[in-house]
Protein backbone atom coordinates (compact mmCIF):
# COMPACT_ATOMS: atom_id res chain seq x y z
CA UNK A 1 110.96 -125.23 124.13
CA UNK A 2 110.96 -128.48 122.06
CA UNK A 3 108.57 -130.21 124.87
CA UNK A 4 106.21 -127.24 124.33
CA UNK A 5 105.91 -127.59 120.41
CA UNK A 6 105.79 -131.66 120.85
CA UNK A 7 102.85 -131.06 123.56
CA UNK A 8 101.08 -128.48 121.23
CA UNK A 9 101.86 -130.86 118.38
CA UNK A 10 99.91 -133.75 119.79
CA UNK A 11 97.57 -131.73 121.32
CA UNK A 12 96.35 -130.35 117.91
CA UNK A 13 96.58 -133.32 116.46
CA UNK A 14 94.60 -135.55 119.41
CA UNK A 15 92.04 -132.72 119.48
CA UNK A 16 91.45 -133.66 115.72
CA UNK A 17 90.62 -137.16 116.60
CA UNK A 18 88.79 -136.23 119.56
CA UNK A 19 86.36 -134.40 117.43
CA UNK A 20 85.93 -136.72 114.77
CA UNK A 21 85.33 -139.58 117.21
CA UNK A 22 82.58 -138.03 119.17
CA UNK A 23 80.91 -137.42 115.03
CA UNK A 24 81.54 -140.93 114.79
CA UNK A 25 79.58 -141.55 117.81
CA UNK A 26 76.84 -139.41 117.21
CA UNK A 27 76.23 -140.71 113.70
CA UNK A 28 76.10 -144.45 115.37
CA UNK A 29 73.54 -143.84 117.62
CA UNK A 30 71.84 -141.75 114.81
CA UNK A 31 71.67 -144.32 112.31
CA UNK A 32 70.93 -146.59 115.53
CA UNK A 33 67.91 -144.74 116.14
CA UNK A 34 66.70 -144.28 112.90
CA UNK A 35 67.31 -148.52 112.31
CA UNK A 36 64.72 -148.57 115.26
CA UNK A 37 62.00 -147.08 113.95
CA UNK A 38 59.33 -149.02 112.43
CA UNK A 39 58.78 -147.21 109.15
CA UNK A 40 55.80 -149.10 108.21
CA UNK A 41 53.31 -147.27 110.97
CA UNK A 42 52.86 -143.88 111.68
CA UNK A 43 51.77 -142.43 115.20
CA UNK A 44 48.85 -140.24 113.99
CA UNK A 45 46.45 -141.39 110.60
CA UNK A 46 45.64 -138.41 108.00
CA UNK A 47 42.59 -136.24 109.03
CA UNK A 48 39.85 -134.36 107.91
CA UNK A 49 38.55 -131.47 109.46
CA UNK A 50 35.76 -133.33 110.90
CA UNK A 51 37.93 -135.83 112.53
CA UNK A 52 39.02 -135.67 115.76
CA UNK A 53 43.03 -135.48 116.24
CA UNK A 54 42.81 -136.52 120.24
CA UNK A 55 41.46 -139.67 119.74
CA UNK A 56 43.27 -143.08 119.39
CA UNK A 57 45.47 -144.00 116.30
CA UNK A 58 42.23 -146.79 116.23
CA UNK A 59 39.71 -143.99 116.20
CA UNK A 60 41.33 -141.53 114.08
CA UNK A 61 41.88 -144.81 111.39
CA UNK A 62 38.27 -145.37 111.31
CA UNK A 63 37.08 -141.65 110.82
CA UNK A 64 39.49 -141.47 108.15
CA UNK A 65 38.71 -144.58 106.78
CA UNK A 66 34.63 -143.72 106.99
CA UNK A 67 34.58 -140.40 105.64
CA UNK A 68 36.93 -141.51 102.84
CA UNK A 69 34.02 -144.41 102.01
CA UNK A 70 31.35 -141.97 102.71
CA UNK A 71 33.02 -139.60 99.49
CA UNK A 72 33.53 -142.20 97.64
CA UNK A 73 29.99 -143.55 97.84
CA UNK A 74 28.70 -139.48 97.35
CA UNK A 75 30.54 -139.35 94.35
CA UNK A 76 29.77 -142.82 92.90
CA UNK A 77 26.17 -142.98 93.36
CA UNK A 78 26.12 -139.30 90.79
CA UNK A 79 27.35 -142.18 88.34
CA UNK A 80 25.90 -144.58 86.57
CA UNK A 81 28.79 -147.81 86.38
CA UNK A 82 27.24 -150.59 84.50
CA UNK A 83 29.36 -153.69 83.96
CA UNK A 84 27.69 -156.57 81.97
CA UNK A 85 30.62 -159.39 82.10
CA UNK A 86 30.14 -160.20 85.82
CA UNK A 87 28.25 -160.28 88.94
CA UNK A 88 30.62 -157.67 90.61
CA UNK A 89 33.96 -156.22 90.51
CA UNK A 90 36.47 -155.34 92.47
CA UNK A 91 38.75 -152.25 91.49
CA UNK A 92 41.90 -151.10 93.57
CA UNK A 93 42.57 -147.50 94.02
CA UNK A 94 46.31 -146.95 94.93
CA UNK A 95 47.23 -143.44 96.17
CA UNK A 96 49.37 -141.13 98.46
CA UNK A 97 48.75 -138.68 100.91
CA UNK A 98 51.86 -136.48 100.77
CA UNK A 99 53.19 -133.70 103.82
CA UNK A 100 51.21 -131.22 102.75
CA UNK A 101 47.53 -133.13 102.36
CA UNK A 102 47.63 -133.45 98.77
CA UNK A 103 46.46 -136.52 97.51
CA UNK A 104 48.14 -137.90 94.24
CA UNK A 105 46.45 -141.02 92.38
CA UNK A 106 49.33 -143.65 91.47
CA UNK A 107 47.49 -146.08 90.02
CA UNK A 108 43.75 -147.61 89.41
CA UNK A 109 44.39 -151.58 89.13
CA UNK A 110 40.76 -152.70 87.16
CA UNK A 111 40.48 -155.49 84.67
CA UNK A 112 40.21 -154.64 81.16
CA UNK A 113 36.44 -155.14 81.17
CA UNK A 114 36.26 -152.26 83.38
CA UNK A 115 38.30 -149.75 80.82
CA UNK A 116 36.16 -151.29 77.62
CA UNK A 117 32.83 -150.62 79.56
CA UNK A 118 33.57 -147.38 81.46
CA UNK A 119 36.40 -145.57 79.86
CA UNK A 120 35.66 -142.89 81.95
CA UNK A 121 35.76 -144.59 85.59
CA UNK A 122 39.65 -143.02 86.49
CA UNK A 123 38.70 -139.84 85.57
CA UNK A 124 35.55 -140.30 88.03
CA UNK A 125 38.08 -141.81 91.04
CA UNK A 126 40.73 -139.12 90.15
CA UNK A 127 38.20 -136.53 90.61
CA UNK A 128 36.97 -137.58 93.64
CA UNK A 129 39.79 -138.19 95.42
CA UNK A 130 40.62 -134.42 94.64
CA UNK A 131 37.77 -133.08 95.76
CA UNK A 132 37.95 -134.70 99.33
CA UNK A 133 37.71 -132.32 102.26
CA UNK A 134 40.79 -131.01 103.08
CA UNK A 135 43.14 -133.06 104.89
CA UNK A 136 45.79 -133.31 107.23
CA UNK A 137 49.08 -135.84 106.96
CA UNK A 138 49.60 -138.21 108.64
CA UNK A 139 52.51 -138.05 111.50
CA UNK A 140 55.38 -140.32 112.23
CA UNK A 141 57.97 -139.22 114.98
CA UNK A 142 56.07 -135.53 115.14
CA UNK A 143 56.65 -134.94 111.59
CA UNK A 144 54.36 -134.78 108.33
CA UNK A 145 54.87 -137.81 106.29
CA UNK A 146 53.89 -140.06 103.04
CA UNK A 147 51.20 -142.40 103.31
CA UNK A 148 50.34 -144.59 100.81
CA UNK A 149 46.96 -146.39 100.69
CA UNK A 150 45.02 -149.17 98.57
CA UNK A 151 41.37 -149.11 98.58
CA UNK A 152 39.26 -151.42 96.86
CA UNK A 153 36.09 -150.22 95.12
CA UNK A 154 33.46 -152.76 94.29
CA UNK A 155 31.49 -152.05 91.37
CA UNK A 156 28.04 -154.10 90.93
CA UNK A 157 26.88 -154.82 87.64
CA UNK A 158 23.39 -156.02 86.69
């Protein structure tokens, strides 16, 4: 009778052990995994409806990349930007592209010339970039993700 208890008694408490090796294990080659994975890239850029999502990452870049330009230019040219202080500038538009396709402004890096002469100009951006055409997000390891992106804007001044 005393083996019995002894074997149940270090069967019960091996079994414990057992179990929370094996989570030990899977954890490791979890974090493994994930310390493979180059977080910088995704596998598939945002989209637009017009873009094509069975292309190459290359080709799905560049649509997104033209038809973002192409908006911008639409909404730009409805504006009249006049800068006086020099030949042209250069204004960065920071913003993210979040799981669902919403796009939220972060930040519009411009010199101060740029806020004196057209106080209005991130207002302008921020509307634009919220009245894109809808969009899709972009995909890393077959899920929606964050994407961040910097786009310069050149202004031209006469």
């Amino acid at each position: 009778m005393k083996r019995l208890i002894y074997f149940l008694l270090f069967l019960g408490v091996s079994s414990c052990s057992f179990f929370e090796s094996q989570q030990k294990r899977t954890q490791e080659q979890i974090d493994e995994k994930m310390l493979g994975i180059d977080w910088s890239t995704v596998d598939s850029y945002p989209l637009f409806d017009s873009c094509d999502e069975g292309v190459t990452k290359e080709e799905q870049k560049k649509c997104f990349e033209e038809t973002l330009a192409s908006h911008f230019q639409e909404t730009l040219s409805e504006f009249e930007f006049t800068l006086t202080d020099k030949e042209s500038e250069i204004v960065e538009v920071i913003f993210v592209i979040d799981t669902m396709g919403r796009i939220n402004v972060i930040n519009i890096e411009k010199d101060a010339s740029v806020l004196t002469q057209m106080p209005e100009f991130d207002g302008v951006i921020t509307q634009s970039l919220k009245n894109l055409p809808k969009l899709a997000p972009a995909i890393k390891q077959a899920i929606p993700v964050n994407t961040k992106y910097r786009i310069p804007v050149q202004l031209k001044t006469n």
